[in-house]
Protein backbone atom coordinates (compact mmCIF):
# COMPACT_ATOMS: atom_id res chain seq x y z
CA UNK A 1 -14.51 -40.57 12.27
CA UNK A 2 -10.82 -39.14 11.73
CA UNK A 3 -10.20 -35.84 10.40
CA UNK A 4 -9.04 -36.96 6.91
CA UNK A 5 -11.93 -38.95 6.95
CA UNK A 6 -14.78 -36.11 7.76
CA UNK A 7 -12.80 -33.82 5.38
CA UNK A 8 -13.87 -36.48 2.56
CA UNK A 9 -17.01 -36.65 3.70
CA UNK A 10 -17.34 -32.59 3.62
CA UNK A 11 -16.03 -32.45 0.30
CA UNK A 12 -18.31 -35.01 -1.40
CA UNK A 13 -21.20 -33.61 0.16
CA UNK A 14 -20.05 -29.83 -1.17
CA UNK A 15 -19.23 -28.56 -5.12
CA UNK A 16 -16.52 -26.90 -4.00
CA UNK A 17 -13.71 -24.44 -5.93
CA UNK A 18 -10.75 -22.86 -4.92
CA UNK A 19 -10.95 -19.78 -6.04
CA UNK A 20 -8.65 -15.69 -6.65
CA UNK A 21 -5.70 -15.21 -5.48
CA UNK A 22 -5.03 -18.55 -4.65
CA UNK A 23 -5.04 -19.70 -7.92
CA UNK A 24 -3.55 -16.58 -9.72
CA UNK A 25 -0.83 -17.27 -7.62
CA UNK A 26 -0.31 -21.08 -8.49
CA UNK A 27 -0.31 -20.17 -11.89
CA UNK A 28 2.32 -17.35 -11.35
CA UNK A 29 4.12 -20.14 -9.51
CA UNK A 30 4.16 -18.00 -6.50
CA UNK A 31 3.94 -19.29 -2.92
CA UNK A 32 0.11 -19.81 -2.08
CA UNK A 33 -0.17 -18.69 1.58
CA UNK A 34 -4.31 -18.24 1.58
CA UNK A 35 -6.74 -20.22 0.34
CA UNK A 36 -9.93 -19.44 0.03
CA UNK A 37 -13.06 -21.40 -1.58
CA UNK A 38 -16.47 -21.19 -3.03
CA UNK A 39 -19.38 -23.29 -2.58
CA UNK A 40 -21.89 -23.77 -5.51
CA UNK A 41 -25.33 -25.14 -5.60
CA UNK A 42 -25.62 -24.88 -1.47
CA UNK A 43 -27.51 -23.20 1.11
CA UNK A 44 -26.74 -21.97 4.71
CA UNK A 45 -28.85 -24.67 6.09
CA UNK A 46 -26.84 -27.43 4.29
CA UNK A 47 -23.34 -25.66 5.29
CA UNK A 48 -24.57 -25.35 8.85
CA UNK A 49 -25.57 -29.27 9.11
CA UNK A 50 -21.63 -30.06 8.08
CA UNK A 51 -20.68 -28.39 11.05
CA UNK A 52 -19.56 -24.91 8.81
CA UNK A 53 -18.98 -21.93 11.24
CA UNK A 54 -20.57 -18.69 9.84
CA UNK A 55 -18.53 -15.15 10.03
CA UNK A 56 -20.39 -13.48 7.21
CA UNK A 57 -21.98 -10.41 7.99
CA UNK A 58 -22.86 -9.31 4.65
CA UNK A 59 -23.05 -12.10 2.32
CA UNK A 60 -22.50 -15.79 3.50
CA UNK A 61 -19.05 -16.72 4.33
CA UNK A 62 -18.04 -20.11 6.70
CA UNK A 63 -15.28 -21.64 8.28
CA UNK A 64 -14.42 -25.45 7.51
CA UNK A 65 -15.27 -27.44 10.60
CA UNK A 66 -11.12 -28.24 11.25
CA UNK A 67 -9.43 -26.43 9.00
CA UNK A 68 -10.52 -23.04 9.23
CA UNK A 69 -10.27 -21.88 5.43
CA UNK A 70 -12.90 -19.79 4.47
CA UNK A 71 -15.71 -21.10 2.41
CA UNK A 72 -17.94 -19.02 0.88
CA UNK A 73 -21.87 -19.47 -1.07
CA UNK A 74 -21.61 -18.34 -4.46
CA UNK A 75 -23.33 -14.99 -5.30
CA UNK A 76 -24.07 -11.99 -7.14
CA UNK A 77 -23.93 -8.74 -5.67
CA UNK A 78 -25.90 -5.62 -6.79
CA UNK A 79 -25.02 -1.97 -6.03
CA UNK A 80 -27.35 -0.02 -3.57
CA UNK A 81 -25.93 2.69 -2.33
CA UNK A 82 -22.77 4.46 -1.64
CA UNK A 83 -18.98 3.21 -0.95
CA UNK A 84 -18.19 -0.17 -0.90
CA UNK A 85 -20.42 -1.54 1.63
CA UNK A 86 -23.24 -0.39 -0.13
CA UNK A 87 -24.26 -3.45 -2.09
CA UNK A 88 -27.26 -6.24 -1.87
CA UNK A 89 -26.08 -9.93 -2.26
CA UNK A 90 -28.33 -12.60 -3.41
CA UNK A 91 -26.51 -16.48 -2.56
CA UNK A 92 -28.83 -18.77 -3.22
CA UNK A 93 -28.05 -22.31 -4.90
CA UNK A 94 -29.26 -21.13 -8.14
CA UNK A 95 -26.18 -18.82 -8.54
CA UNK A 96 -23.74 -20.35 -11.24
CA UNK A 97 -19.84 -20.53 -10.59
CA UNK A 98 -19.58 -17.94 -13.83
CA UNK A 99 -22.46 -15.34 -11.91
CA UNK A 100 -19.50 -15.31 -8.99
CA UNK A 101 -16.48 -14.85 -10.97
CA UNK A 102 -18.24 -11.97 -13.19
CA UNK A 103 -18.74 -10.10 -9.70
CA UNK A 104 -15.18 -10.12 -8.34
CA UNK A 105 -12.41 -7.15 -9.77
CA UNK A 106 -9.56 -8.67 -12.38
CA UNK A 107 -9.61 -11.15 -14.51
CA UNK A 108 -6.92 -12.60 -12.82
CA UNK A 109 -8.58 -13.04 -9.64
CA UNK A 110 -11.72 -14.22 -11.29
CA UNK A 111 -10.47 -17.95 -11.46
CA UNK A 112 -11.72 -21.16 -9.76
CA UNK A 113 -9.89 -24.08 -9.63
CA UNK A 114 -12.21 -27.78 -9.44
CA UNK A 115 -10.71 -30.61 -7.38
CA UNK A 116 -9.53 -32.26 -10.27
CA UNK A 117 -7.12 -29.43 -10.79
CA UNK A 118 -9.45 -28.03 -13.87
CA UNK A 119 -9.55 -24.55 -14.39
CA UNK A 120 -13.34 -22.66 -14.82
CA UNK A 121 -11.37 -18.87 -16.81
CA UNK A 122 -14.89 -17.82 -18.29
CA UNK A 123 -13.25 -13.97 -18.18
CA UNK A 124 -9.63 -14.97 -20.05
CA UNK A 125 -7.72 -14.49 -16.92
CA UNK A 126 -5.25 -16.94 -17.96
CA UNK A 127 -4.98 -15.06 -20.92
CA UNK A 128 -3.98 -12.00 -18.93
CA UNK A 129 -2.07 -13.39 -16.97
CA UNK A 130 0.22 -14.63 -19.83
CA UNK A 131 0.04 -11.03 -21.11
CA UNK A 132 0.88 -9.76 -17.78
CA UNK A 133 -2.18 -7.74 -17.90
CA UNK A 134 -4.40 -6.41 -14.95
CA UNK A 135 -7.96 -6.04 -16.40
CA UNK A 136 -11.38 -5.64 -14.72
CA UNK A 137 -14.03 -7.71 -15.19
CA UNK A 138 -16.74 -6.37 -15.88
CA UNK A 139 -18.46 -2.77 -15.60
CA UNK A 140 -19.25 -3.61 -12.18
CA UNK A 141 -16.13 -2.40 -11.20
CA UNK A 142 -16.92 1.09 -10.95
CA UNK A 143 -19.34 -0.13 -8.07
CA UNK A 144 -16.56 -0.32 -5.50
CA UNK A 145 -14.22 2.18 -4.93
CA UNK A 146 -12.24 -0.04 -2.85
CA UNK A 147 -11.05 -1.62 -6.00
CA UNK A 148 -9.07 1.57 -6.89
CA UNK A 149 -6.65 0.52 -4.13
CA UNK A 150 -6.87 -2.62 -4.72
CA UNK A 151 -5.68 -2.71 -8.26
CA UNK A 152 -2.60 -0.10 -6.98
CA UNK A 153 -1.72 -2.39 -4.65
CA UNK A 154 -1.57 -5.28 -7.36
CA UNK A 155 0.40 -3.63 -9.82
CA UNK A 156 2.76 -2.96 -6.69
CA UNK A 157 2.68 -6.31 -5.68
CA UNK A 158 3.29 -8.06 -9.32
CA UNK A 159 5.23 -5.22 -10.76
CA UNK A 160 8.21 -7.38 -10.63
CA UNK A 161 6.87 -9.95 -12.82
CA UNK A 162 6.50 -7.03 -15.58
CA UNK A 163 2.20 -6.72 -14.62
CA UNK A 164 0.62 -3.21 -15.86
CA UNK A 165 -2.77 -1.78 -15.38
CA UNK A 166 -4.75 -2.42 -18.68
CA UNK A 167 -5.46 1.24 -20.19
CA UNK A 168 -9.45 0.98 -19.62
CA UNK A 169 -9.16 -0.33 -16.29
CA UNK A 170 -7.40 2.64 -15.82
CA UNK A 171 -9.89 4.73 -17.52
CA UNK A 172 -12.70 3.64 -14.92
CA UNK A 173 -10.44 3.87 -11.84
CA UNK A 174 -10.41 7.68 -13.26
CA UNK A 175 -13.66 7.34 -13.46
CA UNK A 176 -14.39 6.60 -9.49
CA UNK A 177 -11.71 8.83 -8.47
CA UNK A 178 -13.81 12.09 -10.35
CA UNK A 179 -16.97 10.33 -8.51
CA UNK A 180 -16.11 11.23 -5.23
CA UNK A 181 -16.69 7.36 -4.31
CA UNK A 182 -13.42 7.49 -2.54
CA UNK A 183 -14.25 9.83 0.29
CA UNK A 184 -17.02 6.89 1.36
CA UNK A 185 -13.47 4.28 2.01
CA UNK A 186 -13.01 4.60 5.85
CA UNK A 187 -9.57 5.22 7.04
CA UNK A 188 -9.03 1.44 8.10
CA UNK A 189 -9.61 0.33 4.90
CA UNK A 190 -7.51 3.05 3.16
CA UNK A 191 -4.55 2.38 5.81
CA UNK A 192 -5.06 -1.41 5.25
CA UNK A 193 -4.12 -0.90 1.85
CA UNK A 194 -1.36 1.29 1.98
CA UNK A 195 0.16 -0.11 4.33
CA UNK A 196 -0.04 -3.91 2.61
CA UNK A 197 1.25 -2.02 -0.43
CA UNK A 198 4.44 -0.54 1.32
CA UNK A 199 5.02 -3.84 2.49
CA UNK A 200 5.69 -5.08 -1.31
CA UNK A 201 8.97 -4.60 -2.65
CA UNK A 202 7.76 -2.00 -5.12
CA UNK A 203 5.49 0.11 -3.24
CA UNK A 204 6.21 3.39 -5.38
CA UNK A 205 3.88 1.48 -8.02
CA UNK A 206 1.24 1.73 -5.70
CA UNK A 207 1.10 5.67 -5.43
CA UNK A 208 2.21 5.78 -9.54
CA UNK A 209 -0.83 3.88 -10.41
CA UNK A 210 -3.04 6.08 -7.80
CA UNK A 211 -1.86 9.48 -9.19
CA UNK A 212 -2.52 8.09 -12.78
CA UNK A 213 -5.68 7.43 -12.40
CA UNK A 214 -6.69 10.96 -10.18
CA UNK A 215 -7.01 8.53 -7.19
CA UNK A 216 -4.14 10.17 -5.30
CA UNK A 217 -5.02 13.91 -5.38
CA UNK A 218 -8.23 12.75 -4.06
CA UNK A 219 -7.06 10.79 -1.14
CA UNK A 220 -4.04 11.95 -0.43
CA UNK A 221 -3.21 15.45 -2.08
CA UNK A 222 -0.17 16.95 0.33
CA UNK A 223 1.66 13.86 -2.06
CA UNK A 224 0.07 14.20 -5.19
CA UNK A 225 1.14 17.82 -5.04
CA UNK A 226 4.52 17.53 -5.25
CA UNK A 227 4.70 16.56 -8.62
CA UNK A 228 6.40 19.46 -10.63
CA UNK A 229 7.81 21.28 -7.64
CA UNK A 230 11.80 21.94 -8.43
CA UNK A 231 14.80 20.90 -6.06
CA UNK A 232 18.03 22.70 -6.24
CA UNK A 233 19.89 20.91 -9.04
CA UNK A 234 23.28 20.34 -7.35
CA UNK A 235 21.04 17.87 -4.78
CA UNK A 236 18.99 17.03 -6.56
CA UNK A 237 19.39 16.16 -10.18
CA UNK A 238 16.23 14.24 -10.40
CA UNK A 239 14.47 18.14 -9.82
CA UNK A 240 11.07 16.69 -9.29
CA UNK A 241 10.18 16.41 -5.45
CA UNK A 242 7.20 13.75 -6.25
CA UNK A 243 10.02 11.90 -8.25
CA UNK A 244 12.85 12.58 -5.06
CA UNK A 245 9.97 10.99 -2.75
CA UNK A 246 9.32 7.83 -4.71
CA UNK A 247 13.20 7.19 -4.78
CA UNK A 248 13.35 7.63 -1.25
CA UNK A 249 11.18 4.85 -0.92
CA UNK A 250 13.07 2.70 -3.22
CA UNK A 251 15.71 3.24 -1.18
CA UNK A 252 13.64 2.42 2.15
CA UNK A 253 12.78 -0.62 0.81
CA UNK A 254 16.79 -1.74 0.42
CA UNK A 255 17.35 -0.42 3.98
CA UNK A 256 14.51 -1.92 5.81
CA UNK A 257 11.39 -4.23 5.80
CA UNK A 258 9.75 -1.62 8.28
CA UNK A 259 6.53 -0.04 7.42
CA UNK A 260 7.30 2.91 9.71
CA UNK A 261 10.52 3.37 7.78
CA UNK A 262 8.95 3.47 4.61
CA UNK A 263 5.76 5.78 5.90
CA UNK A 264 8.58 8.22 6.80
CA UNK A 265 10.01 7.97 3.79
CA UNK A 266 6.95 9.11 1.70
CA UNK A 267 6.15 11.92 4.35
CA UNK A 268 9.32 13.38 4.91
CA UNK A 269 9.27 16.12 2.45
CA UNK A 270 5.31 16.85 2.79
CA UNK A 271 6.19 20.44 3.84
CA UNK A 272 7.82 21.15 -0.16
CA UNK A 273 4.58 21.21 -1.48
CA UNK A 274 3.39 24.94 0.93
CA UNK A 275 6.73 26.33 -0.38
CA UNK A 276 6.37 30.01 -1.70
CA UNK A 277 6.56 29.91 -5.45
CA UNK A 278 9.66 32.97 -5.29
CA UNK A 279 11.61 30.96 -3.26
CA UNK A 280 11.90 27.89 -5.09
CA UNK A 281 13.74 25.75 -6.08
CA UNK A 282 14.91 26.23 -2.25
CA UNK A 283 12.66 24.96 0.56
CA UNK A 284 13.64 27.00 3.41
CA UNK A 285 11.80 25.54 7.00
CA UNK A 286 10.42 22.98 4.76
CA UNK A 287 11.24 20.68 7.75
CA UNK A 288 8.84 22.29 10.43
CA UNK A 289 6.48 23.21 7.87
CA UNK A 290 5.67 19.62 6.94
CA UNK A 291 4.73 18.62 10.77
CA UNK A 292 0.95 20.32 10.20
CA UNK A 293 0.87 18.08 7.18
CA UNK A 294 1.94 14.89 8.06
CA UNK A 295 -0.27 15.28 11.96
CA UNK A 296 -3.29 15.97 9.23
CA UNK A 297 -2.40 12.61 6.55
CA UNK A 298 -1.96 10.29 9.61
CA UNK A 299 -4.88 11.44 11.45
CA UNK A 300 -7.21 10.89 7.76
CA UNK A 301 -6.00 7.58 7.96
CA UNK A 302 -5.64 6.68 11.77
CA UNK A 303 -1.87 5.81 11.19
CA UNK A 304 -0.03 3.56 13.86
CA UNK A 305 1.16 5.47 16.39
CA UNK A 306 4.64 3.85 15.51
CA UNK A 307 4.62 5.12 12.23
CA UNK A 308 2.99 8.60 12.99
CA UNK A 309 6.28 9.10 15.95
CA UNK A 310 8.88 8.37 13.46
CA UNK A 311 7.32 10.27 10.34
CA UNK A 312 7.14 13.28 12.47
CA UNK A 313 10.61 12.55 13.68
CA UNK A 314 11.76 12.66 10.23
CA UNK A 315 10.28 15.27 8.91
CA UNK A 316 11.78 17.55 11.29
CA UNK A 317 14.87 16.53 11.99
CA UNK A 318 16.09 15.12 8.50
CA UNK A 319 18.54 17.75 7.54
CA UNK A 320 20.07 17.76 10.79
CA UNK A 321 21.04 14.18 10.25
CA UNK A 322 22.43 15.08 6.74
CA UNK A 323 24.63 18.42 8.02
CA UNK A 324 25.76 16.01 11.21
CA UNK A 325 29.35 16.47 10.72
CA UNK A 326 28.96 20.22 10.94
CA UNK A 327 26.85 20.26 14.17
CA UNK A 328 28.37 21.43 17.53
CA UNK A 329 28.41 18.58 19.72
CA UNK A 330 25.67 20.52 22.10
CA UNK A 331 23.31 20.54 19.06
CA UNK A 332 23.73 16.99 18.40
CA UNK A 333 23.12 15.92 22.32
CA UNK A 334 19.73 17.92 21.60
CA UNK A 335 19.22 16.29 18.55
CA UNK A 336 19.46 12.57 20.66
CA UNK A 337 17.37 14.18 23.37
CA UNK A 338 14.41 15.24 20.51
CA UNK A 339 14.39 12.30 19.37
CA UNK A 340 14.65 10.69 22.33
CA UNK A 341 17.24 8.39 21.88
CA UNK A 342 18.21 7.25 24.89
CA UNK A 343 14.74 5.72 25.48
CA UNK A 344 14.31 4.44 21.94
CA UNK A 345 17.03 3.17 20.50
CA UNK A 346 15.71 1.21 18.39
CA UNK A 347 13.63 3.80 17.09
CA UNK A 348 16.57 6.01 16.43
CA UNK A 349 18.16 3.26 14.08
CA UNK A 350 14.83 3.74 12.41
CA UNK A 351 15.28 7.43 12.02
CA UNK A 352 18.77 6.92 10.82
CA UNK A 353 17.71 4.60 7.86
CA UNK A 354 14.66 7.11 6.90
CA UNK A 355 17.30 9.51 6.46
CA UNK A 356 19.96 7.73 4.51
CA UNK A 357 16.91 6.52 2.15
CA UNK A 358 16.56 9.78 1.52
CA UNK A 359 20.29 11.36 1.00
CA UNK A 360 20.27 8.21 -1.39
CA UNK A 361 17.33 8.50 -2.98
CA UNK A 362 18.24 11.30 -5.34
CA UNK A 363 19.50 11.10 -9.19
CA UNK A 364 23.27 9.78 -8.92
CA UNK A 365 23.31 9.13 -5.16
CA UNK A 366 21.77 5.95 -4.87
CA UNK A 367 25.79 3.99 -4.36
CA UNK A 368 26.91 7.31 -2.17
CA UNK A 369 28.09 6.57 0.99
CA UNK A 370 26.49 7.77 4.39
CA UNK A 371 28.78 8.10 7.16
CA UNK A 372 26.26 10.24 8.83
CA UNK A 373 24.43 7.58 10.13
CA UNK A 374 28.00 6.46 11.44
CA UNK A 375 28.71 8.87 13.39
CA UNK A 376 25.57 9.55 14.93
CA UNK A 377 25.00 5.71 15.90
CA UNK A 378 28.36 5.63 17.17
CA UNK A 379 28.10 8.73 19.44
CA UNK A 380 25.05 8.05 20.36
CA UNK A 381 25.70 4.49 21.68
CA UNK A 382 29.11 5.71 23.82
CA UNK A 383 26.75 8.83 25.14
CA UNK A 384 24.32 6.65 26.14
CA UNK A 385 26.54 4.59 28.27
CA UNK A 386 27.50 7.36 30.59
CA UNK A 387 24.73 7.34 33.58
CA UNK A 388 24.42 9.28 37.01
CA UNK A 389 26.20 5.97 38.76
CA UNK A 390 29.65 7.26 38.81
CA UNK A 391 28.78 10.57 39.63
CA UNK A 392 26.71 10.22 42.53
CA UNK A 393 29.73 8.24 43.71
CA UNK A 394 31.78 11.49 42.95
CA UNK A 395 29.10 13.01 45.59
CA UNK A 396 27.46 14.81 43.53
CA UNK A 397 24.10 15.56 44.11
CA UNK A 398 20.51 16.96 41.85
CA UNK A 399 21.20 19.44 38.96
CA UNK A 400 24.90 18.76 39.18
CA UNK A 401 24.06 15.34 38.36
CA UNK A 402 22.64 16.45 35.38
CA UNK A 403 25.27 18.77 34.39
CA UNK A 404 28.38 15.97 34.76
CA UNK A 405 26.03 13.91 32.43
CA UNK A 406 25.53 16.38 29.76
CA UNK A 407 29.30 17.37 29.83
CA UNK A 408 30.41 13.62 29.51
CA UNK A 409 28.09 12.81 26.84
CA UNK A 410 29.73 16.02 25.02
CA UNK A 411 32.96 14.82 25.40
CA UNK A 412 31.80 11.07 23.92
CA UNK A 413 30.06 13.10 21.58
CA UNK A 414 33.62 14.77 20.44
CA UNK A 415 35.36 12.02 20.89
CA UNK A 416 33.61 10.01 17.80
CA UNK A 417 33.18 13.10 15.60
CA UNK A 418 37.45 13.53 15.91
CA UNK A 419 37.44 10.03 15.20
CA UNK A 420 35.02 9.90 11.75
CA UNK A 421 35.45 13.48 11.19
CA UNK A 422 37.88 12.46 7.73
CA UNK A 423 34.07 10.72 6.40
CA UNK A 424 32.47 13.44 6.37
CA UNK A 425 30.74 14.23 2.96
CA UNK A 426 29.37 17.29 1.69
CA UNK A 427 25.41 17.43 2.27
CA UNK A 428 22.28 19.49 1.02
């Protein structure tokens, strides 16, 4: 039997739907890269005897035979239990198409499409999605704290098609968020989220919606604090240091698809929020301050080592980048050596766009120039050209080896500043 052939055979032995985002996003006229289906009026037994692979550990989910989508038995789920694994699911072929819909989060996910291209909406998400409009379900929602993210990373995701969080799905996100429900999310599933959501071009929506709702004080407070604290006004005419941090991502998304990039750019001014309330609206040390804070966030949510390197590297070293043009040329070999340029360069380029992202994201400064990043990418590429080669030739030998190195790199160092010094801009 051919492939096309046992597909056909599958299907008319199966009452089969395509189901969420799959449709959502036809009907958005997005690009469908997932597909995912549900099985009604079938048991294990029967998917098993079509050659189904199971991978459900919780609830029954199979892979088609050849083409690997995921097919799952319809069900209803009921809540036993804490966090989001805590739930009891009952699939057998009794369970309607509308008893699986009413269990998943939005409206807009809680679509099925029938192979005749007919649409089963018994929750109005078309409706919604007209309206632009993400809604819950059903009461049910406040059984899964996972959906808090979820629904954050949505409005981040579709923000650009003018989607809001309806008000009283808001209300009940609030509601989970004062539950303490959240502190049952493992850090996997936290990170998964984030990180999906920083990948979107609008990821500032994400943490918005979160610290509307109460969801980001309670997962990730050393952010949601710095709401309200002032910036000097001459750098920062936007004042508010949450606001600053948001436009620093807005700029991180223009400057790179990375989600290290854009990690650093939410965590770079972390240490604002321990400032002493006399010394404000100046954050003296806020640089070295920060490092406790943004060890303790990527350890809570077992951050990429990638990401953890060059958030730390930017929270420290940030305002050196800015003030580059009025760094001695030994401070700015240390700074490559810190951040150990020579090694990473590709890492560096990272550290360079974190840090323009942030000169730009301020009130005013978003079209400013940044010849900062010039000049250090341009000395350090001629520094790290020089290498011991032509000096052990000279005959030299050990520490002076070292020393020649150093005093050539200064030299390459000069040699660039003299060259861009007429860019240089003034810098907070």
């Amino acid at each position: 039997m051919s492939v096309s052939a046992a597909n056909n055979h599958i299907s008319s032995e199966l009452n089969t739907y395509l189901v969420g985002g799959a449709v959502r996003d036809q009907l958005l006229g997005r690009q469908v890269t997932e597909r995912d289906y549900l099985v009604v009026g079938a048991t294990p037994e029967q998917m098993l005897e079509l050659g189904f692979m199971p991978v459900g550990k919780d609830f029954p989910v199979f892979l088609h035979p050849t083409t690997k989508e995921e097919y799952a038995l319809a069900r209803t789920e009921r809540k036993q239990g804490q966090g989001y694994t805590g739930f009891v699911c009952y699939a057998d072929s009794d369970v309607t198409i509308e008893e699986d819909l009413k269990r998943r989060d939005l409206t807009v996910n809680a679509m099925a499409m029938s192979d005749s291209g007919e649409i089963i909406d018994p929750y109005n998400g078309q409706q919604d999605l007209e309206n632009k409009l993400l809604r819950h379900v059903s009461e049910a929602f406040v059984e899964d704290p996972l959906r808090v993210l979820r629904v954050a990373r949505f409005a981040a995701r579709y923000y650009q098609y003018g989607f809001s969080v309806a008000p009283e799905t808001v209300a009940l996100m609030a509601e989970i968020a004062a539950s303490g429900e959240l502190q049952q999310l493992t850090a996997e599933r936290v990170w998964k989220e984030m990180q999906r959501s920083l990948d979107e071009a609008n990821p500032e929506v994400f943490f918005s919606v979160l610290r509307l709702c109460g969801a980001l004080k309670e997962l990730f407070p050393e952010l949601d604090v710095l709401w309200g604290i002032p910036n000097p006004q001459r750098w920062h005419p936007e004042i508010c240091s949450g606001l600053h941090t948001m436009m620093v991502l807005q700029q991180a998304v223009k400057l790179s698809d990375k989600t290290s990039v854009r990690f650093a750019a939410l965590c770079h001014d972390l240490g604002k929020g321990l400032t002493e309330e006399e010394k404000l609206p100046s954050h003296p040390g806020h640089e070295t301050s920060g490092l406790p804070l943004v060890e303790a966030v990527c350890q809570r949510f077992k951050v990429p080592n990638d990401s953890k390197r060059l958030a730390l590297k930017v929270c420290e070293f940030h305002l050196m980048s800015h003030k580059a043009f009025d760094l001695r040329e030994n401070t700015i070999l240390k700074l490559f050596n810190q951040l150990d340029t020579w090694r990473k360069p590709e890492e560096f380029e990272d550290f360079l766009l974190s840090c323009e992202a942030d000169y730009k994201g301020r009130l005013g400064f978003e079209d400013k120039p940044y010849p900062q990043a010039a000049y250090l990418r341009a000395a350090a590429q001629k520094a790290s050209a020089i290498n011991a080669k032509a000096f052990v030739e000279q005959g030299l030998k050990g520490v002076e080896i070292k020393k020649a190195i150093d005093a050539a790199k200064l030299t390459a160092i000069g040699e660039i500043k003299a060259q861009l010094a007429h860019t240089a801009p003034e810098h907070p």
